[in-house]
N, C-alpha and C. Protein backbone atom coordinates (compact mmCIF):
# COMPACT_ATOMS: atom_id res chain seq x y z
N UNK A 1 101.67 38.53 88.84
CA UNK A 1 100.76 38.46 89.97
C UNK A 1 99.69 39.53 89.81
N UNK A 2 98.71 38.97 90.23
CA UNK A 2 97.35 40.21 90.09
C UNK A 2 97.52 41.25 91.19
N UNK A 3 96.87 42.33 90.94
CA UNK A 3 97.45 43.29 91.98
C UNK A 3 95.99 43.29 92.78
N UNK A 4 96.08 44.49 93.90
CA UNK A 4 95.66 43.97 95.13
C UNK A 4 93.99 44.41 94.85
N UNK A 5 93.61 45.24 93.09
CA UNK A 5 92.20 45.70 93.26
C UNK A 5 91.04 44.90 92.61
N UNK A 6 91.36 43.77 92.45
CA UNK A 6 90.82 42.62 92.15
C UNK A 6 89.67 42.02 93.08
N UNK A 7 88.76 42.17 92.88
CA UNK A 7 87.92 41.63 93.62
C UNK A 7 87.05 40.49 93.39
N UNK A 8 87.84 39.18 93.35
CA UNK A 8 87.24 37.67 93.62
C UNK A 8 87.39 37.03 94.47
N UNK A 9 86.79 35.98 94.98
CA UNK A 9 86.57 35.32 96.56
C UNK A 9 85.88 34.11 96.16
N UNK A 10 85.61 32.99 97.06
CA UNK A 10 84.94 32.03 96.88
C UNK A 10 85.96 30.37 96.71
N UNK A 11 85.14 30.14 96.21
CA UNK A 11 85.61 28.73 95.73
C UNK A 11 86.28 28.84 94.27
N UNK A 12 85.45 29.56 93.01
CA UNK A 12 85.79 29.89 92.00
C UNK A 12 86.88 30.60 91.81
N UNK A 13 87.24 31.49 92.55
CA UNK A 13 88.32 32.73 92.82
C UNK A 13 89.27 31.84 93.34
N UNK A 14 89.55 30.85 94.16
CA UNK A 14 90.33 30.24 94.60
C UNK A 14 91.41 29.47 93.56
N UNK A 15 90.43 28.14 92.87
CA UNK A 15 90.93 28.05 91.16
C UNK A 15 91.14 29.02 90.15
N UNK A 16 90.53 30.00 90.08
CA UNK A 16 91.22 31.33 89.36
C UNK A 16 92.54 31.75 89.55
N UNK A 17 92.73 31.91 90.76
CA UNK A 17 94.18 32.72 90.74
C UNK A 17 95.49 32.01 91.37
N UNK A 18 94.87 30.33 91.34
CA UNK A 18 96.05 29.35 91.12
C UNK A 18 96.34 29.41 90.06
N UNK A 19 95.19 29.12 89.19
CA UNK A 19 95.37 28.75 87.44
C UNK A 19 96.22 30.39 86.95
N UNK A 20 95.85 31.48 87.61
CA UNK A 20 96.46 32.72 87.17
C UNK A 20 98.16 32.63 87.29
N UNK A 21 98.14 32.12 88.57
CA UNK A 21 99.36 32.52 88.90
C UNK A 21 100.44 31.30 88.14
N UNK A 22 99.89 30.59 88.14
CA UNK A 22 100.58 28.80 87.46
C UNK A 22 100.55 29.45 85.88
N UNK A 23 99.97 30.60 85.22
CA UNK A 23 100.20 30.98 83.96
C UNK A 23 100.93 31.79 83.72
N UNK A 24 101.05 32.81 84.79
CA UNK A 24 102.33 33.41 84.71
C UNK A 24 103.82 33.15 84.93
N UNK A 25 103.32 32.31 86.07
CA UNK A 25 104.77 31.26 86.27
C UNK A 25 105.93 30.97 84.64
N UNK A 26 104.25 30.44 83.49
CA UNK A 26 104.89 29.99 82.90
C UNK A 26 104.83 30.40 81.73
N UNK A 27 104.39 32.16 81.82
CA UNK A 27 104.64 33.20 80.80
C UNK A 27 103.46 32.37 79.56
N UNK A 28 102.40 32.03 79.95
CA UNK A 28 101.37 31.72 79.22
C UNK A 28 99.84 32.69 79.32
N UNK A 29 99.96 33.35 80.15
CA UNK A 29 98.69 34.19 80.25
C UNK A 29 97.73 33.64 78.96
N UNK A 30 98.32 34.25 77.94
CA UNK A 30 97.29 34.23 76.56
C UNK A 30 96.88 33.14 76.38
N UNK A 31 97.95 32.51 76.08
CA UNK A 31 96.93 30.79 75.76
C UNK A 31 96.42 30.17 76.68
N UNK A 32 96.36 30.05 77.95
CA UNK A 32 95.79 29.87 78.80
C UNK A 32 94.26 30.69 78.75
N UNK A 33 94.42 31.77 78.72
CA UNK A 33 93.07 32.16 78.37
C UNK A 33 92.38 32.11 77.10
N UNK A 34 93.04 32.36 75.88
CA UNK A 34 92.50 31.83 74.94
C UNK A 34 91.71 30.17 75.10
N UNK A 35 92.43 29.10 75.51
CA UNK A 35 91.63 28.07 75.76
C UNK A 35 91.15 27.46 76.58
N UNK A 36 90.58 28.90 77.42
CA UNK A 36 89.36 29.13 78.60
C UNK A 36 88.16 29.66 77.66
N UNK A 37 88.50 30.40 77.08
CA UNK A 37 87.36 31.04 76.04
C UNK A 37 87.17 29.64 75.18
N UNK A 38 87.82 28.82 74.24
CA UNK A 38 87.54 28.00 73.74
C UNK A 38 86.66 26.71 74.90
N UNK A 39 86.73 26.11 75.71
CA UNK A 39 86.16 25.61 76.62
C UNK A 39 84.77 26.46 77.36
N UNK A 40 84.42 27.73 77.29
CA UNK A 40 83.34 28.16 77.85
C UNK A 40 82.64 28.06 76.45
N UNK A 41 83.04 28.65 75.01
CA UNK A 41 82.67 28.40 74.22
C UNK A 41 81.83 27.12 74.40
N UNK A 42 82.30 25.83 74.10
CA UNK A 42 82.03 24.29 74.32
C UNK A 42 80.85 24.15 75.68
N UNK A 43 80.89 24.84 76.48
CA UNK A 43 80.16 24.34 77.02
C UNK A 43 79.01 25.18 76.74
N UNK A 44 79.20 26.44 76.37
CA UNK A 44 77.71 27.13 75.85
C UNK A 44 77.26 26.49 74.88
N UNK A 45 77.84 25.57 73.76
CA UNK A 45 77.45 25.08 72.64
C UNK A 45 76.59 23.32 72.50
N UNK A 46 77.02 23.07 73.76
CA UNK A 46 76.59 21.65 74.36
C UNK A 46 76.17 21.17 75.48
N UNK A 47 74.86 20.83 75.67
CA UNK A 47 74.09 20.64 76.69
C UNK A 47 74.01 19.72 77.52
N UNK A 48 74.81 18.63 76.96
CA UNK A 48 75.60 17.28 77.03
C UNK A 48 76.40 17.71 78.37
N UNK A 49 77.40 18.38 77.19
CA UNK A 49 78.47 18.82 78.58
C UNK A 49 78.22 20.01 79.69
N UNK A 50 77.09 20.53 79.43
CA UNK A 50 76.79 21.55 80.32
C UNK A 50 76.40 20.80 82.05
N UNK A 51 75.34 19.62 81.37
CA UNK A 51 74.91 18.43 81.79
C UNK A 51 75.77 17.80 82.96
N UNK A 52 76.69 17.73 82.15
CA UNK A 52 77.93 16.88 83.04
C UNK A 52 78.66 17.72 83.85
N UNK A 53 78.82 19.06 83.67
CA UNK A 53 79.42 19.90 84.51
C UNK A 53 78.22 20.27 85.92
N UNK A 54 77.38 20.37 85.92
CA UNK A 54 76.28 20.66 86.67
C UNK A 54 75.90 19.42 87.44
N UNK A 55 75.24 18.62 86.74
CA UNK A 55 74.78 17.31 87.41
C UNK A 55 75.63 16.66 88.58
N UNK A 56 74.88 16.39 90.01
CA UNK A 56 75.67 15.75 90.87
C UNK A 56 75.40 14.18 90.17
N UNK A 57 74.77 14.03 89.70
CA UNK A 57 74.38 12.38 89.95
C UNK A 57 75.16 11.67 88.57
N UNK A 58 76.41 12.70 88.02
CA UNK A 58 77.16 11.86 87.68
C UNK A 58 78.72 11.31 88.39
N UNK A 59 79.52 10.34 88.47
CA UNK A 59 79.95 10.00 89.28
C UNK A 59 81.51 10.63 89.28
N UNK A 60 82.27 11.06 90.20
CA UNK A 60 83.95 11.89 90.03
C UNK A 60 84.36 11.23 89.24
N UNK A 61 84.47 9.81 89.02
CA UNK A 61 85.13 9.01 88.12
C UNK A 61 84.70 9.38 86.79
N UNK A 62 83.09 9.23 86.11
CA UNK A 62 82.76 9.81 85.25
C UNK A 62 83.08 10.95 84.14
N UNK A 63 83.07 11.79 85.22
CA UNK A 63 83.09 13.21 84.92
C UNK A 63 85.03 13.59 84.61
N UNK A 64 85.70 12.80 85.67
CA UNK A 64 86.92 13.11 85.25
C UNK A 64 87.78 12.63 84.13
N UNK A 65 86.99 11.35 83.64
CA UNK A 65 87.41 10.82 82.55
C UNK A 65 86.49 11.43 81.41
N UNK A 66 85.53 11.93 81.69
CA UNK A 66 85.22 12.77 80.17
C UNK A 66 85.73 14.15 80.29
N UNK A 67 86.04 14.72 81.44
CA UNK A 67 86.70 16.28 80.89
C UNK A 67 88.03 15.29 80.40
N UNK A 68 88.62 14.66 80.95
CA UNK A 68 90.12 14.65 80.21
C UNK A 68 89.84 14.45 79.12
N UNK A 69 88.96 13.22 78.39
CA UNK A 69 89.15 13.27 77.01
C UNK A 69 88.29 14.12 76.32
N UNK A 70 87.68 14.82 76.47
CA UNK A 70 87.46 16.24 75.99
C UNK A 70 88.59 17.33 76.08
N UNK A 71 88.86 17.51 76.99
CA UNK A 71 90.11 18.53 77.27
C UNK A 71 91.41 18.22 76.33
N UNK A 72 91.43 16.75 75.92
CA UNK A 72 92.84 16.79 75.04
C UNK A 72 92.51 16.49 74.23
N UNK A 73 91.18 16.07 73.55
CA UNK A 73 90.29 16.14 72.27
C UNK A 73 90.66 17.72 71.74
N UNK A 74 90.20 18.63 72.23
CA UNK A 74 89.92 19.79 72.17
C UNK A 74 91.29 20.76 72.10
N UNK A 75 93.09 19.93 72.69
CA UNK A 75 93.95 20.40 72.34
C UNK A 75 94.12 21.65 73.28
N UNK A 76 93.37 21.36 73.94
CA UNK A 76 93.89 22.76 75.58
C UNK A 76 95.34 22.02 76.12
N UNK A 77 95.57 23.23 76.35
CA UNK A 77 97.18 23.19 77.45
C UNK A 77 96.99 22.27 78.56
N UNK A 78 98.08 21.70 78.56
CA UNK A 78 98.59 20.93 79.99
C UNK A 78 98.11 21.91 81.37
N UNK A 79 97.88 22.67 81.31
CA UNK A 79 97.66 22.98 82.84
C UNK A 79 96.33 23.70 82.87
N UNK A 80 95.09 23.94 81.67
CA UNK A 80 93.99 24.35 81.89
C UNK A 80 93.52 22.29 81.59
N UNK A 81 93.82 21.34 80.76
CA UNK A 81 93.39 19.99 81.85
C UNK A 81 93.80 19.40 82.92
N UNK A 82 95.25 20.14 83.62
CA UNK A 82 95.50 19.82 84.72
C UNK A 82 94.36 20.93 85.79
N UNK A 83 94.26 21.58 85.04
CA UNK A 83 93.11 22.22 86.22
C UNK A 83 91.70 21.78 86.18
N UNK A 84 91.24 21.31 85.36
CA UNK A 84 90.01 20.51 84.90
C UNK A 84 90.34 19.67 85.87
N UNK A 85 90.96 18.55 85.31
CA UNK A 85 91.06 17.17 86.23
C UNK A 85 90.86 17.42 87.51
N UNK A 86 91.80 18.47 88.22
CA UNK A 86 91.62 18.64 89.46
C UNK A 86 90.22 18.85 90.14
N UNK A 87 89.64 19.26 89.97
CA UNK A 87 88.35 20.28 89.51
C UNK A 87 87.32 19.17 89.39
N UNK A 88 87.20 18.36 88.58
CA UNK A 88 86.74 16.60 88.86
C UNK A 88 86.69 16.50 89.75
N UNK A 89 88.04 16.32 89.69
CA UNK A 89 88.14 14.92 90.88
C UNK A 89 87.96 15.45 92.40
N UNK A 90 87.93 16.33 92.49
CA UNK A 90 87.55 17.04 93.77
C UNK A 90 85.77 17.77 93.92
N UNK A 91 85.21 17.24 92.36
CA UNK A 91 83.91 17.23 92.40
C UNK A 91 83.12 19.07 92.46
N UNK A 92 84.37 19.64 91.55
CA UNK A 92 84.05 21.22 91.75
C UNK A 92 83.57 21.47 90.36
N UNK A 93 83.14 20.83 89.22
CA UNK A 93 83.30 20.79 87.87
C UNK A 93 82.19 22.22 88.04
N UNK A 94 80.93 22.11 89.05
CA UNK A 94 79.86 22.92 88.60
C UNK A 94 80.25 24.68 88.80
N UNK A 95 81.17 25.13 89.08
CA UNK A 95 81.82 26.24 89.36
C UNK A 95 82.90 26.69 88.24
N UNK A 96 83.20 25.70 87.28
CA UNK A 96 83.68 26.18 86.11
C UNK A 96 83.95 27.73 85.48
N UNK A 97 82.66 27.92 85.16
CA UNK A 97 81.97 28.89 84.35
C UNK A 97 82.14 30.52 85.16
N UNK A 98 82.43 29.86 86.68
CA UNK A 98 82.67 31.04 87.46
C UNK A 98 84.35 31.39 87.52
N UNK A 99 85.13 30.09 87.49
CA UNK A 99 86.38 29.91 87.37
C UNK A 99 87.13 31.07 86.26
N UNK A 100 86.21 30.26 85.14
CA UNK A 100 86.51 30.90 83.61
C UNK A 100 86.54 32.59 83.97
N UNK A 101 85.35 32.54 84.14
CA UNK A 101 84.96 34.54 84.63
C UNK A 101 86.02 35.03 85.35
N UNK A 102 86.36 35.01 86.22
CA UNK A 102 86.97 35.04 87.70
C UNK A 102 88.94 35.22 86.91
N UNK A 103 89.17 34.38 85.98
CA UNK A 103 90.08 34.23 85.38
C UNK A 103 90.70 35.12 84.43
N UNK A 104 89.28 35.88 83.65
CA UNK A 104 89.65 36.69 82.59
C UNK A 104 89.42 38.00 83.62
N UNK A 105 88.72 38.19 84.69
CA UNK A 105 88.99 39.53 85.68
C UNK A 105 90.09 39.63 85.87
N UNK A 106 91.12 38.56 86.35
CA UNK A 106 92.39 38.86 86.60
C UNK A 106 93.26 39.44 85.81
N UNK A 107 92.90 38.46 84.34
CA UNK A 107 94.45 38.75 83.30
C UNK A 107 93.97 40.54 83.22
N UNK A 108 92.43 40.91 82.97
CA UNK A 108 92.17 42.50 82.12
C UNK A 108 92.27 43.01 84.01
N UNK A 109 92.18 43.26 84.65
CA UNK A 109 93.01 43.45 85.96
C UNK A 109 95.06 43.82 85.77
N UNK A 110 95.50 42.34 85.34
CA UNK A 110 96.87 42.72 85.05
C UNK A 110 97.19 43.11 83.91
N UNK A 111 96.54 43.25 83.01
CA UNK A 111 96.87 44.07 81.94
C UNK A 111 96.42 45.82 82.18
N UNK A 112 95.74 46.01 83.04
CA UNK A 112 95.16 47.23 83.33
C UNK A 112 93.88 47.57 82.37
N UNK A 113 93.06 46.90 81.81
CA UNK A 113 92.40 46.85 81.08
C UNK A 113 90.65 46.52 82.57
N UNK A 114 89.28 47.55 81.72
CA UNK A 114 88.31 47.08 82.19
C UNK A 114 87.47 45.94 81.93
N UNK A 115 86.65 45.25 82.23
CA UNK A 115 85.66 44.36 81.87
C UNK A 115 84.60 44.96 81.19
N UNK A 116 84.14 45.04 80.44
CA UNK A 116 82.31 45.44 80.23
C UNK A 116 81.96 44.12 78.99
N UNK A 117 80.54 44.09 79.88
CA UNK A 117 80.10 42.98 78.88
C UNK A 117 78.83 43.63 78.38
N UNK A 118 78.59 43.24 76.88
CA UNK A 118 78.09 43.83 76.19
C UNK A 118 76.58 42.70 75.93
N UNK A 119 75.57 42.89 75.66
CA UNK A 119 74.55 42.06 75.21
C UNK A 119 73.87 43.09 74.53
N UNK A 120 73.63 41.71 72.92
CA UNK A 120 72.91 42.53 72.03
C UNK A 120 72.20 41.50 71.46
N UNK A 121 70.92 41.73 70.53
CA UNK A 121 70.00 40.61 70.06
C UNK A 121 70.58 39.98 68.71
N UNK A 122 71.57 40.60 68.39
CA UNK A 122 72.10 39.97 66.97
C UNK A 122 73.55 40.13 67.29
N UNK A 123 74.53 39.02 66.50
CA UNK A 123 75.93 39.37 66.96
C UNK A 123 76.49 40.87 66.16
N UNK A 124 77.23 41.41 67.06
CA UNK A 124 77.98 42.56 66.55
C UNK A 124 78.91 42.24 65.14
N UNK A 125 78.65 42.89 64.91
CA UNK A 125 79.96 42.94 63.29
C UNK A 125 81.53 43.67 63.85
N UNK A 126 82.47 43.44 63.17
CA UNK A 126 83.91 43.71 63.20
C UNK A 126 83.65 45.20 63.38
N UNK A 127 82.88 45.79 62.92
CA UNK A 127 83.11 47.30 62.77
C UNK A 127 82.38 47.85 63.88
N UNK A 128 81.35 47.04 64.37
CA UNK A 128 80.57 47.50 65.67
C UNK A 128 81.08 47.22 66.75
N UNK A 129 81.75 46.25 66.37
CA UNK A 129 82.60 46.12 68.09
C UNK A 129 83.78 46.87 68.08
N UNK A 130 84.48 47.41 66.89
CA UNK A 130 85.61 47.97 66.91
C UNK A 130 85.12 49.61 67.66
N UNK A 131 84.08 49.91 67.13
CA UNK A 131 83.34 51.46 67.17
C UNK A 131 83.32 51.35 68.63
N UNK A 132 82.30 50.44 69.27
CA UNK A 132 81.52 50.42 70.60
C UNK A 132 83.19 50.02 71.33
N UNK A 133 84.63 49.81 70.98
CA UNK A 133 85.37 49.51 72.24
C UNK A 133 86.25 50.70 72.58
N UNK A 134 85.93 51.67 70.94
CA UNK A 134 87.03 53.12 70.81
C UNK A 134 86.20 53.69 71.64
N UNK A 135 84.25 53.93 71.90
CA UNK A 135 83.66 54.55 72.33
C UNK A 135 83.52 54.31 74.11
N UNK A 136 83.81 53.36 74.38
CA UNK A 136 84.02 52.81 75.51
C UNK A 136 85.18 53.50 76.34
N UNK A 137 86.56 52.86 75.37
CA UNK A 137 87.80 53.33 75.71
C UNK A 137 87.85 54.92 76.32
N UNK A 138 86.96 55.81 75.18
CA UNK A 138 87.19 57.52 75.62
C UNK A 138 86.34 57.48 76.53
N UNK A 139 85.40 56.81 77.04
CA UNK A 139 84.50 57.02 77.87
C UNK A 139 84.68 56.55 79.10
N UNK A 140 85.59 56.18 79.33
CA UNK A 140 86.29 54.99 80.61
C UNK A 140 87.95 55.74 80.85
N UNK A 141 88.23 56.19 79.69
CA UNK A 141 89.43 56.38 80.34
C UNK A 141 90.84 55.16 80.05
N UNK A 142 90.16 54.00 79.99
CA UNK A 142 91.41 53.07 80.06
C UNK A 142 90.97 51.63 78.76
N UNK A 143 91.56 51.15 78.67
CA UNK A 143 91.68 49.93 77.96
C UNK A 143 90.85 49.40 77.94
N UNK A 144 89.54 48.65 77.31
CA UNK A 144 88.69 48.43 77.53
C UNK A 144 88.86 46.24 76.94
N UNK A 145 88.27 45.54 77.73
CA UNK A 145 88.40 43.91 77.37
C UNK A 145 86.79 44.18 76.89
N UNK A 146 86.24 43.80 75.95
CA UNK A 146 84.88 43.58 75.94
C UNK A 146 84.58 41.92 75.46
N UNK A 147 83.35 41.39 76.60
CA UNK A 147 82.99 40.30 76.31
C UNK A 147 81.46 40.44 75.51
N UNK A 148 80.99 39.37 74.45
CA UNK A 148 79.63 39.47 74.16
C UNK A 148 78.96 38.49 74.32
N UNK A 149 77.16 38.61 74.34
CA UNK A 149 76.45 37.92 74.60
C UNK A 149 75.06 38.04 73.69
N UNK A 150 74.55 37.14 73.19
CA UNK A 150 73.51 37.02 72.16
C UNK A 150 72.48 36.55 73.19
N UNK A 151 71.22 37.78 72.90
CA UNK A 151 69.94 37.64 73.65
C UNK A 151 69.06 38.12 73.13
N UNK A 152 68.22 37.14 72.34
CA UNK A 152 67.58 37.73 71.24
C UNK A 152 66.10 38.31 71.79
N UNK A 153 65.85 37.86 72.62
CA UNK A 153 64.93 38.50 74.02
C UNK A 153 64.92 39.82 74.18
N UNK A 154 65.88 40.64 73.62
CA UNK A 154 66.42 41.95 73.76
C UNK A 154 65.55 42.57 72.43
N UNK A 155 65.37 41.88 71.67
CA UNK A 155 64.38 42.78 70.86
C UNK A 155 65.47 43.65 69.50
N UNK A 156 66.23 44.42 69.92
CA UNK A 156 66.97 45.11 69.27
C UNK A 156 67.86 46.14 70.79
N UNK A 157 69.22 46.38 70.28
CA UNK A 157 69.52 47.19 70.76
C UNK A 157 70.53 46.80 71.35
N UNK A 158 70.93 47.25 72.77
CA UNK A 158 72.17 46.37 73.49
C UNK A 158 72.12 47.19 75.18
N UNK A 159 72.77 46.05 75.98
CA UNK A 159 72.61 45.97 77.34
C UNK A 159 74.19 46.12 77.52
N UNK A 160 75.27 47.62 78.40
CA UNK A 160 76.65 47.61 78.41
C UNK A 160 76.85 47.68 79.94
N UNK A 161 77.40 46.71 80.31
CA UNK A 161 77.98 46.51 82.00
C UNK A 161 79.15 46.66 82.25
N UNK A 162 79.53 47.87 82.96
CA UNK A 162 81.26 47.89 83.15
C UNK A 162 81.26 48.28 84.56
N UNK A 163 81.84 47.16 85.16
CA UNK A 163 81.98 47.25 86.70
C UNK A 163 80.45 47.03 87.19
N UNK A 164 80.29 48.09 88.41
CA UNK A 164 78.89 47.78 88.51
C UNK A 164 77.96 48.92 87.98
N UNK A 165 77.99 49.75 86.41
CA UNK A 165 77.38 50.46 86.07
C UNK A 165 76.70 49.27 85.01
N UNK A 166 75.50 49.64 84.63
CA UNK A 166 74.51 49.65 83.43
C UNK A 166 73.69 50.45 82.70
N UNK A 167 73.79 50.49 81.39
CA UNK A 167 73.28 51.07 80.12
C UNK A 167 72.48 50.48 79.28
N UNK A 168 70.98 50.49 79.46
CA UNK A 168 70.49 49.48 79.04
C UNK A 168 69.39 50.02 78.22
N UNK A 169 70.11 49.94 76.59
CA UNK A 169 69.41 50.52 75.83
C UNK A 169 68.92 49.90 74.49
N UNK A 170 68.46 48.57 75.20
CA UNK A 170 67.50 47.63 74.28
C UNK A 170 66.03 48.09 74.34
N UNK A 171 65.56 47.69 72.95
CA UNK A 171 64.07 47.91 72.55
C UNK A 171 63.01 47.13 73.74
N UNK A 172 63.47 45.55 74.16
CA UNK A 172 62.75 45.33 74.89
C UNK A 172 62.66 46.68 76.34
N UNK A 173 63.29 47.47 76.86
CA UNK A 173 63.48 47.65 78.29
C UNK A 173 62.41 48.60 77.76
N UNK A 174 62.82 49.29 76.16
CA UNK A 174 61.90 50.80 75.81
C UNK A 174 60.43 50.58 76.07
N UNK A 175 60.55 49.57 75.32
CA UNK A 175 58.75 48.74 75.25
C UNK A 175 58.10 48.60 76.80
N UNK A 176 58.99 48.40 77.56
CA UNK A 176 58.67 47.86 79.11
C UNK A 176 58.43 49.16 79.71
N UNK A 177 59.01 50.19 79.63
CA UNK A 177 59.00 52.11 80.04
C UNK A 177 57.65 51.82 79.89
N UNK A 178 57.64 51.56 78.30
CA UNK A 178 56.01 52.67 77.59
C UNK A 178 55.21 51.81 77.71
N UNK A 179 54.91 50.62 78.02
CA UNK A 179 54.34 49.63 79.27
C UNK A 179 53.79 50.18 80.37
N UNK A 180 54.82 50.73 81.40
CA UNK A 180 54.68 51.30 82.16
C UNK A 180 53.98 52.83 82.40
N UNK A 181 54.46 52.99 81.61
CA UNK A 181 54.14 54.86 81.48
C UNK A 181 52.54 54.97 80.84
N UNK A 182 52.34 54.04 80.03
CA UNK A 182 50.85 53.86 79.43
C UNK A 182 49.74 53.39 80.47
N UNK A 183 50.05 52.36 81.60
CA UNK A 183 49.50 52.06 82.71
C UNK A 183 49.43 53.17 83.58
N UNK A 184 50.48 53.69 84.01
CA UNK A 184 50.14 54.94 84.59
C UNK A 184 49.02 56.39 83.74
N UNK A 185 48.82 55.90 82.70
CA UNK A 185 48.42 57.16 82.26
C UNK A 185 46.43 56.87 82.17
N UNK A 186 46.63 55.51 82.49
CA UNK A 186 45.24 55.04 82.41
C UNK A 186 44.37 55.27 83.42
């Protein structure tokens, strides 16, 4: 069970910590989340299905017969497409993505572990994410979960969110300062 400093709510939070608790029930945490990450994966990778998760004007029937055969295409557990289906057919598909989120707060919650999500303009290498989670870890104090995000908009550099702090020490933000600081100097 997640403990009490968890802070999700909503509709999304609601399917979160059924699907949480229905994984512990059944001593699956990991793979359950592992093929939540594989499914957010999929839908960042396809616009198709992004499409279909979003769009009202496709029909419950529709939508619930393509997550299922996607969902057991794709070889996810019985109870992340029993939570899909549900999720259909009750016409909640577009809240997914918040589900997913909402889901991995809990498990790094019960593991005692923090969140920080990391954005950088090129993907990190094995050795940069290993560096940036030891540097994190002493800097936090506790266990650190790190998620990443490719934003090549960023120019160079990287954007680190843990809780509600930010460190935002991409080239674009530098450029945007001396933007600023050059207007003022005019």
């Amino acid at each position: 069970m997640a403990s009490g400093q968890t802070k999700i709510s909503g509709l999304s939070g609601r399917y979160a910590t059924a699907l949480f608790e229905l994984a512990c029930d059944e001593n699956s945490i990991d793979s359950i989340a592992k093929d939540l990450l594989q499914l957010q994966k999929m839908i960042d990778e396809s616009e198709d299905l992004r499409r279909l998760i979003e769009s009202p004007l496709f029909s419950r029937d529709a939508q619930s017969r393509a997550m299922a055969a996607l969902t057991q295409k794709a070889g996810l557990s019985k109870l992340v497409c029993n939570t899909v289906g549900v999720m259909a057919s009750n016409r909640r598909l577009f809240v997914i993505e918040n589900v997913i989120r909402d889901f991995r707060t809990l498990v790094s919650d019960h593991r005692g572990e923090v969140e920080a999500e990391i954005t950088t303009a090129n993907e990190l290498s094995d050795a940069q994410r290993a560096a940036l989670e030891t540097a994190l870890r002493e800097a936090i104090g506790s266990s650190v979960a790190i998620t990443t995000e490719i934003d090549p908009n960023l120019l160079g550099g990287m954007v680190v969110r843990v809780g509600s702090r930010m460190i935002d020490s991409s080239l674009r933000s530098k450029l945007q300062r001396l933007q600023l600081a050059m207007k003022g100097a005019a």
